[in-house]
Each structure stands twice: as C-alpha cells, then as structure tokens.
PDB file of N, CA and C in Angstrom:
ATOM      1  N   UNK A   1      67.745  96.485  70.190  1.00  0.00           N
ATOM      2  CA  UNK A   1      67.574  97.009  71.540  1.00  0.00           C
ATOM      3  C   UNK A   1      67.796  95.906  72.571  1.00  0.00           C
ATOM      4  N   UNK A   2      67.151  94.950  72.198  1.00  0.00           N
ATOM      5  CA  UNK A   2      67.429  93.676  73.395  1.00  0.00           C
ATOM      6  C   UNK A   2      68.652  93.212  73.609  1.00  0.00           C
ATOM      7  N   UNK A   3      69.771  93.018  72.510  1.00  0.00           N
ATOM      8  CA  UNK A   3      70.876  92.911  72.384  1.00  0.00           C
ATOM      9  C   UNK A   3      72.006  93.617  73.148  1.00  0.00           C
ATOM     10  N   UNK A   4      71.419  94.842  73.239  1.00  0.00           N
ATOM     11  CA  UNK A   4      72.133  96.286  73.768  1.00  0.00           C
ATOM     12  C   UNK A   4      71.737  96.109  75.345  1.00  0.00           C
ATOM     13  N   UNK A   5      70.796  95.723  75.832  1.00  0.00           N
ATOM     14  CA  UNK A   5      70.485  95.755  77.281  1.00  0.00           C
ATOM     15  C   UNK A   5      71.061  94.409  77.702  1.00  0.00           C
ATOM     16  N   UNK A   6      70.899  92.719  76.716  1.00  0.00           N
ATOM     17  CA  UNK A   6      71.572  91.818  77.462  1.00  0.00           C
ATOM     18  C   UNK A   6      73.148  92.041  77.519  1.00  0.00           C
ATOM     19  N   UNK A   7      74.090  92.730  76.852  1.00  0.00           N
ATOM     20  CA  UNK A   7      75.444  93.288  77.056  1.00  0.00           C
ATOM     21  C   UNK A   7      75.689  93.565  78.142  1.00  0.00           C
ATOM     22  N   UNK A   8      74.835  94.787  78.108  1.00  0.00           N
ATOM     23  CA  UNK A   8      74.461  95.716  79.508  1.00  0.00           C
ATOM     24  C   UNK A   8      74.467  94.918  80.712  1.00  0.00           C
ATOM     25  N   UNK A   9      73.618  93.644  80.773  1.00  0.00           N
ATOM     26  CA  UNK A   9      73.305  93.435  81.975  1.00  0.00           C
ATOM     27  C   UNK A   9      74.427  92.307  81.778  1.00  0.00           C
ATOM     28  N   UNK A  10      74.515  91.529  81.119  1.00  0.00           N
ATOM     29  CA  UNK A  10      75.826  90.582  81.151  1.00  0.00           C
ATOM     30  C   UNK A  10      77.304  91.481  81.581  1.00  0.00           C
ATOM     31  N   UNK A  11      77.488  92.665  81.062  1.00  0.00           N
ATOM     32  CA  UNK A  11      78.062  93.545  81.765  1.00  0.00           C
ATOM     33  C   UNK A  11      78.257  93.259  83.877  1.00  0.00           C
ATOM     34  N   UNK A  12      77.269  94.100  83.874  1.00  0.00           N
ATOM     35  CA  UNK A  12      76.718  94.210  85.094  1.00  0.00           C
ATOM     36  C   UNK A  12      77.048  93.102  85.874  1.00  0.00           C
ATOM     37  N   UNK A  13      76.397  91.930  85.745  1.00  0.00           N
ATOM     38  CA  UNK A  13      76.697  90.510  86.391  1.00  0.00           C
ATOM     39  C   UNK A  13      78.312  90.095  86.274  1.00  0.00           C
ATOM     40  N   UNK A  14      78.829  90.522  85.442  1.00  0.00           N
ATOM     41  CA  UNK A  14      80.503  89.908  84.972  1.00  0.00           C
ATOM     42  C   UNK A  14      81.244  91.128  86.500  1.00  0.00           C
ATOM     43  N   UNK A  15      80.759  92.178  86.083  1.00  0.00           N
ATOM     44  CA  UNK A  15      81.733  92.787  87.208  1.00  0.00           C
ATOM     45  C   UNK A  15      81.282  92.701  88.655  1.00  0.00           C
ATOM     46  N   UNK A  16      79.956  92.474  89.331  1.00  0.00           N
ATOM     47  CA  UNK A  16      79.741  92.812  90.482  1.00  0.00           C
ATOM     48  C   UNK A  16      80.133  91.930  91.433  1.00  0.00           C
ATOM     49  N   UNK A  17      80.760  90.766  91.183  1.00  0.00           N
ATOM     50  CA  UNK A  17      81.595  89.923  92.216  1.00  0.00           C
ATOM     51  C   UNK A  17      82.508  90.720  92.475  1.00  0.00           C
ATOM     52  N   UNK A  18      83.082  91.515  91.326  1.00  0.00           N
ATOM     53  CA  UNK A  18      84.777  91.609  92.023  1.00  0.00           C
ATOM     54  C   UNK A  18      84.512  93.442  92.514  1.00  0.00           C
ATOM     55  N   UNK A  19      83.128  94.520  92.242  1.00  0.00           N
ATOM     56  CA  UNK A  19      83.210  95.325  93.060  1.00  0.00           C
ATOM     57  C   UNK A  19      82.220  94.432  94.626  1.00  0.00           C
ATOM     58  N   UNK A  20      81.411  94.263  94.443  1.00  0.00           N
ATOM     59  CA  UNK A  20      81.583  93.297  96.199  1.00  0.00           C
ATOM     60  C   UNK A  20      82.706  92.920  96.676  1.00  0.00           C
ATOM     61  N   UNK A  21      83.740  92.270  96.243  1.00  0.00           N
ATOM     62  CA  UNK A  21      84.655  91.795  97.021  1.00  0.00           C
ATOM     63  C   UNK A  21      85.628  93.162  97.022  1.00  0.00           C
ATOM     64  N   UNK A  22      85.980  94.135  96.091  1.00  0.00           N
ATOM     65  CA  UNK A  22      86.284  95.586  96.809  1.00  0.00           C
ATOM     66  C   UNK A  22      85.957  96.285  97.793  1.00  0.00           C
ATOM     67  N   UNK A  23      84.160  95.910  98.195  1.00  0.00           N
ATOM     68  CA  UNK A  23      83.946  96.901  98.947  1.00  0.00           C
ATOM     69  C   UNK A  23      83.957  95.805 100.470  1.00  0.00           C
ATOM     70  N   UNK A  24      83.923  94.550 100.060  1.00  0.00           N
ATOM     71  CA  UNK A  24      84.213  93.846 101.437  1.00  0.00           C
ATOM     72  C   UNK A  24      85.593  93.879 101.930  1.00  0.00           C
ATOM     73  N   UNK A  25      86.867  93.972 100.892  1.00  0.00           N
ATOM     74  CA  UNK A  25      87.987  94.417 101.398  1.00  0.00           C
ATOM     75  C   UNK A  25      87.748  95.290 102.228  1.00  0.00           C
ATOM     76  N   UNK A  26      87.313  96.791 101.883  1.00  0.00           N
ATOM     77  CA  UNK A  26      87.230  98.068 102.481  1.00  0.00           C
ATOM     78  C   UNK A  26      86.851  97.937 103.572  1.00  0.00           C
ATOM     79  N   UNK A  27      85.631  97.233 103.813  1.00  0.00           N
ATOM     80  CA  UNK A  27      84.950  96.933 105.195  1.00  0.00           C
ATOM     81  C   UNK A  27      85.790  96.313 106.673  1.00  0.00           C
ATOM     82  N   UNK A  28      86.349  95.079 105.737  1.00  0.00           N
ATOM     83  CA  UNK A  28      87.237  94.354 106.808  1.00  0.00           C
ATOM     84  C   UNK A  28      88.222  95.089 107.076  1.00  0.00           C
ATOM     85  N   UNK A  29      88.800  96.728 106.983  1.00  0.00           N
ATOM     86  CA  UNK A  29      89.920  97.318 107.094  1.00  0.00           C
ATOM     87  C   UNK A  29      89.633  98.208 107.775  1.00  0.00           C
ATOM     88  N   UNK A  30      88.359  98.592 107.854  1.00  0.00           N
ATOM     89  CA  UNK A  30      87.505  99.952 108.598  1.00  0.00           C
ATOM     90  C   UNK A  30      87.783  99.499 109.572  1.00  0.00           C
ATOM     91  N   UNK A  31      88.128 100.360 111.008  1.00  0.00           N
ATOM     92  CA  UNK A  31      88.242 100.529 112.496  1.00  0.00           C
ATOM     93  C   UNK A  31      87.358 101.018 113.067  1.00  0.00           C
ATOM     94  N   UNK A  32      86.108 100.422 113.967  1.00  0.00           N
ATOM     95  CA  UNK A  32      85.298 101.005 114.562  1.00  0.00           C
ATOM     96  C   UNK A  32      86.197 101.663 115.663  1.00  0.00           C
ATOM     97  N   UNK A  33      87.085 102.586 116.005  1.00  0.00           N
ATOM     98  CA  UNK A  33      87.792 102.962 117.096  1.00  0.00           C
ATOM     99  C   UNK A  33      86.995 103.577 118.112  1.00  0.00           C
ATOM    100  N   UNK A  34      87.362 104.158 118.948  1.00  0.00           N
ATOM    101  CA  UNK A  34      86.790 105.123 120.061  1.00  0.00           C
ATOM    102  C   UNK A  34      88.113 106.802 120.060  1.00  0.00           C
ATOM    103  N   UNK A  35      86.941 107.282 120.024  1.00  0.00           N
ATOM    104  CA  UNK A  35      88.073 108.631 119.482  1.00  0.00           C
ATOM    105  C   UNK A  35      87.643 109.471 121.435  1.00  0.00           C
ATOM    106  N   UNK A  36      88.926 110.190 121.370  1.00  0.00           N
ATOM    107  CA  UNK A  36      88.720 111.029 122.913  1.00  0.00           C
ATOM    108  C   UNK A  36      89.179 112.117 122.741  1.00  0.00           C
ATOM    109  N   UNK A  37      87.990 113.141 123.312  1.00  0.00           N
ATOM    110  CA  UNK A  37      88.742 114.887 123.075  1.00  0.00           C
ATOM    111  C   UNK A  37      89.781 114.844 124.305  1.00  0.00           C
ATOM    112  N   UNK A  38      91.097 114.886 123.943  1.00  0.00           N
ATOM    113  CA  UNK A  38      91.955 115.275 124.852  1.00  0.00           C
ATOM    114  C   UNK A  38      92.344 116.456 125.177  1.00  0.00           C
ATOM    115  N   UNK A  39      90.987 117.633 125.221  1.00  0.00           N
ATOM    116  CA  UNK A  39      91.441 118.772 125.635  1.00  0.00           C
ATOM    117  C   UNK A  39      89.777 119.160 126.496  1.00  0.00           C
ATOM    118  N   UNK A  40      90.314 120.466 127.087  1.00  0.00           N
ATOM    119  CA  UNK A  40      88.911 121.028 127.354  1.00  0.00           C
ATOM    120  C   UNK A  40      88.835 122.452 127.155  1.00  0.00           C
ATOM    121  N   UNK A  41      88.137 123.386 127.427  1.00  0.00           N
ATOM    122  CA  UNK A  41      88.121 124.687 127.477  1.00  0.00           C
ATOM    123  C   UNK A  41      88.732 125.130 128.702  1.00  0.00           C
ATOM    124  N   UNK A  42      88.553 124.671 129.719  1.00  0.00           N
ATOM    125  CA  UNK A  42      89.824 125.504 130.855  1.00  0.00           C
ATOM    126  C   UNK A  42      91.107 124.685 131.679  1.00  0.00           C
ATOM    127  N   UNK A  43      91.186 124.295 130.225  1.00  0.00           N
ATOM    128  CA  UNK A  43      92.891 123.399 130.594  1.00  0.00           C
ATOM    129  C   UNK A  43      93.979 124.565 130.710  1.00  0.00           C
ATOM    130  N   UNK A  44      95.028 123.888 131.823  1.00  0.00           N
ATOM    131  CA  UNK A  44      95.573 124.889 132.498  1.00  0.00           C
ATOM    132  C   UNK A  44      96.647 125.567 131.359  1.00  0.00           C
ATOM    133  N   UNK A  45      97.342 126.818 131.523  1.00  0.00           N
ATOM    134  CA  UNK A  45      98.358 126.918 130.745  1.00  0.00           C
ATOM    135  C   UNK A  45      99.263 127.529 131.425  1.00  0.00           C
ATOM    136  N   UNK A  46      99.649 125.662 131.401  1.00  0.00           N
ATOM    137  CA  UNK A  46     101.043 125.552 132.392  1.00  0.00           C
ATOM    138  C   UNK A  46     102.112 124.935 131.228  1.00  0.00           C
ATOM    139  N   UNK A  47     101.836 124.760 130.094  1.00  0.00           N
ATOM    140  CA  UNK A  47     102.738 124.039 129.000  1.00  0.00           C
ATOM    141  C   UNK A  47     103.041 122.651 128.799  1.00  0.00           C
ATOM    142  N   UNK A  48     102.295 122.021 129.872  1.00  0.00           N
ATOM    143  CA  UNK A  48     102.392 120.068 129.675  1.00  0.00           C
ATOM    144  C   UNK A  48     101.286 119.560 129.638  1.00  0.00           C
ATOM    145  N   UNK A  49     100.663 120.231 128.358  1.00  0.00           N
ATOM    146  CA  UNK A  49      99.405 119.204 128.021  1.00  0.00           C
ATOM    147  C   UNK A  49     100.329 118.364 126.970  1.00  0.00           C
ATOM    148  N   UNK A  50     101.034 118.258 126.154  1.00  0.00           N
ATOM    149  CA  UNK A  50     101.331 117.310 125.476  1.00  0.00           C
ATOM    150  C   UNK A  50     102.196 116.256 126.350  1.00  0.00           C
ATOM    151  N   UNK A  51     102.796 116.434 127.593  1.00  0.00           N
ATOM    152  CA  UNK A  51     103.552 115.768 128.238  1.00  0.00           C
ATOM    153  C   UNK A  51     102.390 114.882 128.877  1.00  0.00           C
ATOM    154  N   UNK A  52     101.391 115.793 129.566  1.00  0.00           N
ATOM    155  CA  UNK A  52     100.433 114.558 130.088  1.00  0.00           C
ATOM    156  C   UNK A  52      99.882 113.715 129.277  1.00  0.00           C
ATOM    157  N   UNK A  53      99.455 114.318 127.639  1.00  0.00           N
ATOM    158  CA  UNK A  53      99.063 113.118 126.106  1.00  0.00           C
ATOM    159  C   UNK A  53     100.048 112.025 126.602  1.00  0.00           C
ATOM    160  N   UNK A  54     101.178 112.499 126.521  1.00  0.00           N
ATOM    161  CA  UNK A  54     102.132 111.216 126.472  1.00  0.00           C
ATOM    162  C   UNK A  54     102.489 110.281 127.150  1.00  0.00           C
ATOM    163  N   UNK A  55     102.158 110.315 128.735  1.00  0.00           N
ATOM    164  CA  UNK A  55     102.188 109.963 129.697  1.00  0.00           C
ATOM    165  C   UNK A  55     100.801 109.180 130.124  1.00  0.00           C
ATOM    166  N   UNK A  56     100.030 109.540 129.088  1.00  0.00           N
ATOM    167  CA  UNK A  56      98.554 109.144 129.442  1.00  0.00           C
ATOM    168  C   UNK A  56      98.165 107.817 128.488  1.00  0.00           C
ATOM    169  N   UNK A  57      98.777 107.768 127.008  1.00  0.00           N
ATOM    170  CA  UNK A  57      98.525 107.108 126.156  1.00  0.00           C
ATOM    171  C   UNK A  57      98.462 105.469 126.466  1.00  0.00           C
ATOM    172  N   UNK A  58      99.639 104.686 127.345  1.00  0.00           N
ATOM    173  CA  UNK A  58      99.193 103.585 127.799  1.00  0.00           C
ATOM    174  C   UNK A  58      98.138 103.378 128.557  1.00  0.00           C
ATOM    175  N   UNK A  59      97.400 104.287 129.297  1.00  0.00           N
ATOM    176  CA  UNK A  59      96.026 104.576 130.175  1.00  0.00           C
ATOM    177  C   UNK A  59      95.197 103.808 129.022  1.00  0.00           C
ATOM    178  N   UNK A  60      94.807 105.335 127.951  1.00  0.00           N
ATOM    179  CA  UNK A  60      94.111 105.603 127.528  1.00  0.00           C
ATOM    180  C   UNK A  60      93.548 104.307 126.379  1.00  0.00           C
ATOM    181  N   UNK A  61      94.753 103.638 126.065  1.00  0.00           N
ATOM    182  CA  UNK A  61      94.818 102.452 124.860  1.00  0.00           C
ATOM    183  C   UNK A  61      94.483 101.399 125.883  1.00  0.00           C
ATOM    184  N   UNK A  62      94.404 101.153 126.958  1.00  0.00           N
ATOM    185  CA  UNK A  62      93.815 100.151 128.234  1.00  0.00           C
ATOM    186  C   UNK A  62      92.889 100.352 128.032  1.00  0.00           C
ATOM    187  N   UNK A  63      92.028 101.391 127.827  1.00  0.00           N
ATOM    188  CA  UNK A  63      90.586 101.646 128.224  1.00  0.00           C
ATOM    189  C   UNK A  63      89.290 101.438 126.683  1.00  0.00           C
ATOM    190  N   UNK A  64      90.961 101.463 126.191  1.00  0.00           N
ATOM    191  CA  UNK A  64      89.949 101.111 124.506  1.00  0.00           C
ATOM    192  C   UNK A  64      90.144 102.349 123.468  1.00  0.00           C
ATOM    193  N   UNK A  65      90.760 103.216 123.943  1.00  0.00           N
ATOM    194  CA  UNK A  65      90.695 104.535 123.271  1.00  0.00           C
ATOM    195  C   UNK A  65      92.089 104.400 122.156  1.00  0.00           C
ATOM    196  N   UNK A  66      91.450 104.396 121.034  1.00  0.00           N
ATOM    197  CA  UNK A  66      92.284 104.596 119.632  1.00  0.00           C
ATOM    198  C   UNK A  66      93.034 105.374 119.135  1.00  0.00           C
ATOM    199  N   UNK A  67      92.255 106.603 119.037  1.00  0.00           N
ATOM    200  CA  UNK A  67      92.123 108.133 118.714  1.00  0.00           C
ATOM    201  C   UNK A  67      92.159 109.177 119.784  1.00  0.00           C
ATOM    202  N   UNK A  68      92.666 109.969 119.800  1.00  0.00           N
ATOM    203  CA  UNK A  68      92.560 111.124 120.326  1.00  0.00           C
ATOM    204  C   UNK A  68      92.477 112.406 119.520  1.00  0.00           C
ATOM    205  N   UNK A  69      91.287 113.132 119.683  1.00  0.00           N
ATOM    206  CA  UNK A  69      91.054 114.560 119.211  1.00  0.00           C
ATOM    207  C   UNK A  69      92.049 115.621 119.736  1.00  0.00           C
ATOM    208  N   UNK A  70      93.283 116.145 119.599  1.00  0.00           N
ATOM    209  CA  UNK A  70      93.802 117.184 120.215  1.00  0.00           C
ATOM    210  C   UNK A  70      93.595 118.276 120.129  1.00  0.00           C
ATOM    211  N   UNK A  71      93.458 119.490 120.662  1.00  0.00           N
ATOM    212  CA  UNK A  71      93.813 121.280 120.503  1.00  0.00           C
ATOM    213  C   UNK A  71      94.779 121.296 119.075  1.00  0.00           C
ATOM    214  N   UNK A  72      94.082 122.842 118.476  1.00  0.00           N
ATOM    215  CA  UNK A  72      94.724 123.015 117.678  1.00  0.00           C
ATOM    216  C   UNK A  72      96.680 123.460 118.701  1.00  0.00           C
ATOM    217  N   UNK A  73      97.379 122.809 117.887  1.00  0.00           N
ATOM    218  CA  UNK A  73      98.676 122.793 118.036  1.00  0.00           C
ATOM    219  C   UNK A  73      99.188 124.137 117.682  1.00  0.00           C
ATOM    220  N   UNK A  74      98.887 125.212 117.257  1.00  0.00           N
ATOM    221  CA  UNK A  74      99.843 126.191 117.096  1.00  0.00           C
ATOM    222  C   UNK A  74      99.072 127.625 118.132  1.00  0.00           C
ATOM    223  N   UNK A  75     100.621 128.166 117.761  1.00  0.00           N
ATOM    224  CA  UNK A  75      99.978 129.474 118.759  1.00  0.00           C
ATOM    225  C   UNK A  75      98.732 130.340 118.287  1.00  0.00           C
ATOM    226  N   UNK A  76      98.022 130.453 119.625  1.00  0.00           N
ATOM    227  CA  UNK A  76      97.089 131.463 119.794  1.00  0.00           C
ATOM    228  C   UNK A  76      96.884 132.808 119.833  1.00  0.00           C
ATOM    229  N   UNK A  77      96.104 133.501 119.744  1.00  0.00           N
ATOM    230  CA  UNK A  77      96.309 134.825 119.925  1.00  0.00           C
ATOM    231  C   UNK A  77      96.827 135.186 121.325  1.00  0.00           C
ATOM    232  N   UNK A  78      96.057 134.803 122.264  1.00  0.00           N
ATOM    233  CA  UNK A  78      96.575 134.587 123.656  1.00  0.00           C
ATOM    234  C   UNK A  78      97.339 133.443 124.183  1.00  0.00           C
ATOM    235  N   UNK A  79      98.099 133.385 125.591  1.00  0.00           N
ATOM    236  CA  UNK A  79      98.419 132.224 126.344  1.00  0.00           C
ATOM    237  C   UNK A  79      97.565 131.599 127.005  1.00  0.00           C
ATOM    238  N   UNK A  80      96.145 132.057 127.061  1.00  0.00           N
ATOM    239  CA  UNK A  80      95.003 131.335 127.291  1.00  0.00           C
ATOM    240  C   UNK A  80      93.789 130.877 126.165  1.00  0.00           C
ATOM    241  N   UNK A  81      94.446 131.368 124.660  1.00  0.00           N
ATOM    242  CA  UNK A  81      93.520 131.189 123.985  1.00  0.00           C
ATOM    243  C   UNK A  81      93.713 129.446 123.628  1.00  0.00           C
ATOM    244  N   UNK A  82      92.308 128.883 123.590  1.00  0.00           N
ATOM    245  CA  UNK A  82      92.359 127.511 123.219  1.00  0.00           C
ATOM    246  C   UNK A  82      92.643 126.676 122.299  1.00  0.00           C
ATOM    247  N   UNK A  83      93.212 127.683 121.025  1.00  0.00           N
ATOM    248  CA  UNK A  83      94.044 127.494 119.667  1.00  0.00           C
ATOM    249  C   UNK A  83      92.827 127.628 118.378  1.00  0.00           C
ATOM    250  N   UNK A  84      91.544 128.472 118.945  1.00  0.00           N
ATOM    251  CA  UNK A  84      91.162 128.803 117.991  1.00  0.00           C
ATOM    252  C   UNK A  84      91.023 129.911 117.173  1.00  0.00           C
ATOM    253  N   UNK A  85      91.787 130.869 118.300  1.00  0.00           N
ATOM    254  CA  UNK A  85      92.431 132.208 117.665  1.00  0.00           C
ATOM    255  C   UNK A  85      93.492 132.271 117.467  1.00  0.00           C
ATOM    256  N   UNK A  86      93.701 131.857 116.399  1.00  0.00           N
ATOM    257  CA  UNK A  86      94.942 131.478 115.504  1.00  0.00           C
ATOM    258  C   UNK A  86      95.842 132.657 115.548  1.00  0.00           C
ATOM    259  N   UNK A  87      97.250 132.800 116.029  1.00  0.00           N
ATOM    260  CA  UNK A  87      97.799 133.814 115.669  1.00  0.00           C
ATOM    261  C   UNK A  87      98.832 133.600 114.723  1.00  0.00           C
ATOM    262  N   UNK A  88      99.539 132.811 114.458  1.00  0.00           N
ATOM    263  CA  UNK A  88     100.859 131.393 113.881  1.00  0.00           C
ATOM    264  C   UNK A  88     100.354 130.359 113.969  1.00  0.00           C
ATOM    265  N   UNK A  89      99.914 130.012 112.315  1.00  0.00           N
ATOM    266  CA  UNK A  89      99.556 128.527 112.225  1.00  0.00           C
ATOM    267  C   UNK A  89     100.996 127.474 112.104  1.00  0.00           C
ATOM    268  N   UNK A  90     102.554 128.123 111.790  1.00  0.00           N
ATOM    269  CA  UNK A  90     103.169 127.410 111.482  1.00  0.00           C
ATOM    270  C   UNK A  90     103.897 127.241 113.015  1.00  0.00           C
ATOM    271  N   UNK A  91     103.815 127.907 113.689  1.00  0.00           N
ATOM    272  CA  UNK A  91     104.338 128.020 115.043  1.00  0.00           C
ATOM    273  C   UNK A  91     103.583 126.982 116.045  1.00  0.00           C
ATOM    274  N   UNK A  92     104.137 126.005 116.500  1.00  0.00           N
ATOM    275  CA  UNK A  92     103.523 124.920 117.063  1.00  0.00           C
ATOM    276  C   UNK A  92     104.488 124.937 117.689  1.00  0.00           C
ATOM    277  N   UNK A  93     105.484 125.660 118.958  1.00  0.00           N
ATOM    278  CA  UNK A  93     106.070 125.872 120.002  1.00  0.00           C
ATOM    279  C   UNK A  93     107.324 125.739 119.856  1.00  0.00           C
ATOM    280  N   UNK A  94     107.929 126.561 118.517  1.00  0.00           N
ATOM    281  CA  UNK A  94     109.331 126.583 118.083  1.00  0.00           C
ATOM    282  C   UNK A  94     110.275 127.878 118.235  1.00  0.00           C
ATOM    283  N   UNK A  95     109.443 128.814 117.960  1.00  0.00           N
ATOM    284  CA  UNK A  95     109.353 130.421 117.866  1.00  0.00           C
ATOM    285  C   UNK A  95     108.943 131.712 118.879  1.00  0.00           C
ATOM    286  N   UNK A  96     110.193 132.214 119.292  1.00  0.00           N
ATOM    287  CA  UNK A  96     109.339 133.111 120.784  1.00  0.00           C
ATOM    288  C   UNK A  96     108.891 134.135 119.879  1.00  0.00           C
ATOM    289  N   UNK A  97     108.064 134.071 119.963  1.00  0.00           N
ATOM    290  CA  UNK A  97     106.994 135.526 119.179  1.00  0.00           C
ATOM    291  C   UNK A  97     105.937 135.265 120.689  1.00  0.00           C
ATOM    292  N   UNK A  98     105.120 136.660 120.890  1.00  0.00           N
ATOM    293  CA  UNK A  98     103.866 136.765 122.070  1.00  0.00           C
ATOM    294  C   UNK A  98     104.204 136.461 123.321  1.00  0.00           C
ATOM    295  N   UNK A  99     105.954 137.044 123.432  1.00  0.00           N
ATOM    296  CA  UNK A  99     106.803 136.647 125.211  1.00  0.00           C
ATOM    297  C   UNK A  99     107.038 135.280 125.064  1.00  0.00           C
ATOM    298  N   UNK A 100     106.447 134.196 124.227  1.00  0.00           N
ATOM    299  CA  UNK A 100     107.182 132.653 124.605  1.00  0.00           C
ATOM    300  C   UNK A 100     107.494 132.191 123.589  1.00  0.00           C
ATOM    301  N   UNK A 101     107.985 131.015 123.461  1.00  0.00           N
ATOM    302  CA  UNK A 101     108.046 130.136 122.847  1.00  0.00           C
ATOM    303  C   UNK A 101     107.232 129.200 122.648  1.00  0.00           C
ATOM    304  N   UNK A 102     106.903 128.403 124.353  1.00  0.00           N
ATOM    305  CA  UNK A 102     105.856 127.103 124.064  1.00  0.00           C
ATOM    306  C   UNK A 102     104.415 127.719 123.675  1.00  0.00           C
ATOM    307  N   UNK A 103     103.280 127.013 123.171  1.00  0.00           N
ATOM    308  CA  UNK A 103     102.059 127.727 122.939  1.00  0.00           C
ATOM    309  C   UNK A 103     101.561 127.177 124.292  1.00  0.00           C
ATOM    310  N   UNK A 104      99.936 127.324 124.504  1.00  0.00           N
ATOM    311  CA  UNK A 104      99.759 126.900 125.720  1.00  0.00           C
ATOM    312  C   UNK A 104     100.256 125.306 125.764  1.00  0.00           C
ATOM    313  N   UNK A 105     100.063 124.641 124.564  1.00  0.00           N
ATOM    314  CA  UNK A 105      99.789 123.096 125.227  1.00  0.00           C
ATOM    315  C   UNK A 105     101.289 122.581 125.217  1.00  0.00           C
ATOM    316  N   UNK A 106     102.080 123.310 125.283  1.00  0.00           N
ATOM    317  CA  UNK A 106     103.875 122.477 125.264  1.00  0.00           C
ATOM    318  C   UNK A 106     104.400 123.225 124.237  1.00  0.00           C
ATOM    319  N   UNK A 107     105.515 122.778 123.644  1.00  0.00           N
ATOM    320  CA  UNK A 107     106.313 122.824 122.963  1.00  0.00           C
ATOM    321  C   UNK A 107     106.468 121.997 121.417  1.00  0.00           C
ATOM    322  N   UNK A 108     107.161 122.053 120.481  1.00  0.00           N
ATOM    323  CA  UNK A 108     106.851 121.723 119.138  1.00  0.00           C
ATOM    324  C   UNK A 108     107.413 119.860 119.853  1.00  0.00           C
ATOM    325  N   UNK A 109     108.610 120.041 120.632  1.00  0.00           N
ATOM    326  CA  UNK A 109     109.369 118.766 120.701  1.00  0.00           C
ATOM    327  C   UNK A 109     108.449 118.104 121.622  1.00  0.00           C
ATOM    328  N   UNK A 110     107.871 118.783 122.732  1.00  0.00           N
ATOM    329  CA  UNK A 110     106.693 117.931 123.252  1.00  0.00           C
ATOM    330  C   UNK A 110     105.914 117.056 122.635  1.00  0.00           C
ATOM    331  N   UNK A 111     104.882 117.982 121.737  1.00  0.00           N
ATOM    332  CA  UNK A 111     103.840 117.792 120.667  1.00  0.00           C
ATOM    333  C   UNK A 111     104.320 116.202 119.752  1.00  0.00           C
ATOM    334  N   UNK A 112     105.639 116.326 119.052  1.00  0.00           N
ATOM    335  CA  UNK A 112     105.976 115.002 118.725  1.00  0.00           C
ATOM    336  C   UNK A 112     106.271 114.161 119.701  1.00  0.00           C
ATOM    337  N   UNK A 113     106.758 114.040 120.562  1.00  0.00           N
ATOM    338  CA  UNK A 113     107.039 112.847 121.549  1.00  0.00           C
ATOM    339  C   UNK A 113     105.618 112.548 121.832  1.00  0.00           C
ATOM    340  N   UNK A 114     104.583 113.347 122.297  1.00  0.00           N
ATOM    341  CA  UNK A 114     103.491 112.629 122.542  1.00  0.00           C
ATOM    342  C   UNK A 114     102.770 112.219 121.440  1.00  0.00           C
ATOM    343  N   UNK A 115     103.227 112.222 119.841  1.00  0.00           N
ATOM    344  CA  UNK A 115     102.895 111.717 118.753  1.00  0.00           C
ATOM    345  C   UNK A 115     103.325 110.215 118.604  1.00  0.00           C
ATOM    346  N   UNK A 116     104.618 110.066 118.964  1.00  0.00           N
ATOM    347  CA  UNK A 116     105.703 109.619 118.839  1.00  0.00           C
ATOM    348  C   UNK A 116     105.224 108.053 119.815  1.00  0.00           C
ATOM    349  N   UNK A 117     104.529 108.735 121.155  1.00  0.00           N
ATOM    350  CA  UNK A 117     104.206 107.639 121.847  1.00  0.00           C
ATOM    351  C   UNK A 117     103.013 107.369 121.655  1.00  0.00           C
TER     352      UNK A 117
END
C-alpha cells in the first residue's frame, strides 16, 4: 500500500510543474478586454447601423473598447424588430424577402466591412 501511494504522489510532484506552467501560459494569453453593447432597443431603422460600427471603431478602440456586442445580424420578423424575432437566420441583408433586402441594421456587405474594420 505505501508503495502504491509513494508512486502516486511521486506521480503527482513529477507532473505539476509542467500543468502550472500550462495554466500560466493560459493566463498570460487571457484579455481582460472591455466589451460594448453596440446596439439598443430603439435604434433607428434607417439601415446604417453597421456603417456607423464602422465608422465608430477607431473611437471606440481610443477609449479602450475591445469587443463589441452586436444585434443579432439577420432578418427579423419586422423592420423594427430588434433581431430577436428571427424570421431568416441565414439572411443577414442579401435577400429581398419582407419588401427589402437590408435587415434593419444594413446590409450583408455592410455587416462585413464593419467586421472587416
């Protein structure tokens, strides 16, 4: 029995330098960022919310902001819905289905350029 537990713990001691230094890798790689909802509930739908994302992003990376939370990207049930009444999840402002094309927040080519920047 004693034999079986000093293994064990000689075990134990042989590997835990190199998971510490795994999990200190991990650490030094983590980003405390600052994340920002870039939407609200009565944003206009005029179709350049992704144009203003994009236009905004050197602002926003001045101020410390990493991340941005966006609106769901595809069309809504409505042109005022806020993209959580999903009507076309694959439709992210490519497709005139519901009278348009763009969803409220822009267009699919918008949506990447303000990815893009």
């Amino acid at each position: 029995m004693f034999k079986k537990v000093t293994i064990v713990g000689l075990s134990v001691v042989m590997f835990l330098p190199s998971i510490y230094e795994g999990s200190k890798a991990y650490a030094d790689t983590v980003n405390n960022g600052t994340l920002m909802q870039y939407f609200e509930w009565y944003a206009p739908n005029d179709g350049n919310h992704w144009n203003r994302l994009r236009t905004d992003v050197e602002n926003l990376a001045e101020k410390g902001i990493t991340s941005v939370w966006i609106p769901p990207a595809y069309k809504g049930t409505t042109q005022n819905d806020v993209g959580y009444g999903a009507y076309d999840l694959y439709d992210l402002g490519e497709f005139n289905q519901k009278g348009t094309v763009r969803t409220k927040y822009g267009t699919k080519a918008q949506l990447k350029s303000a990815i893009d920047a």
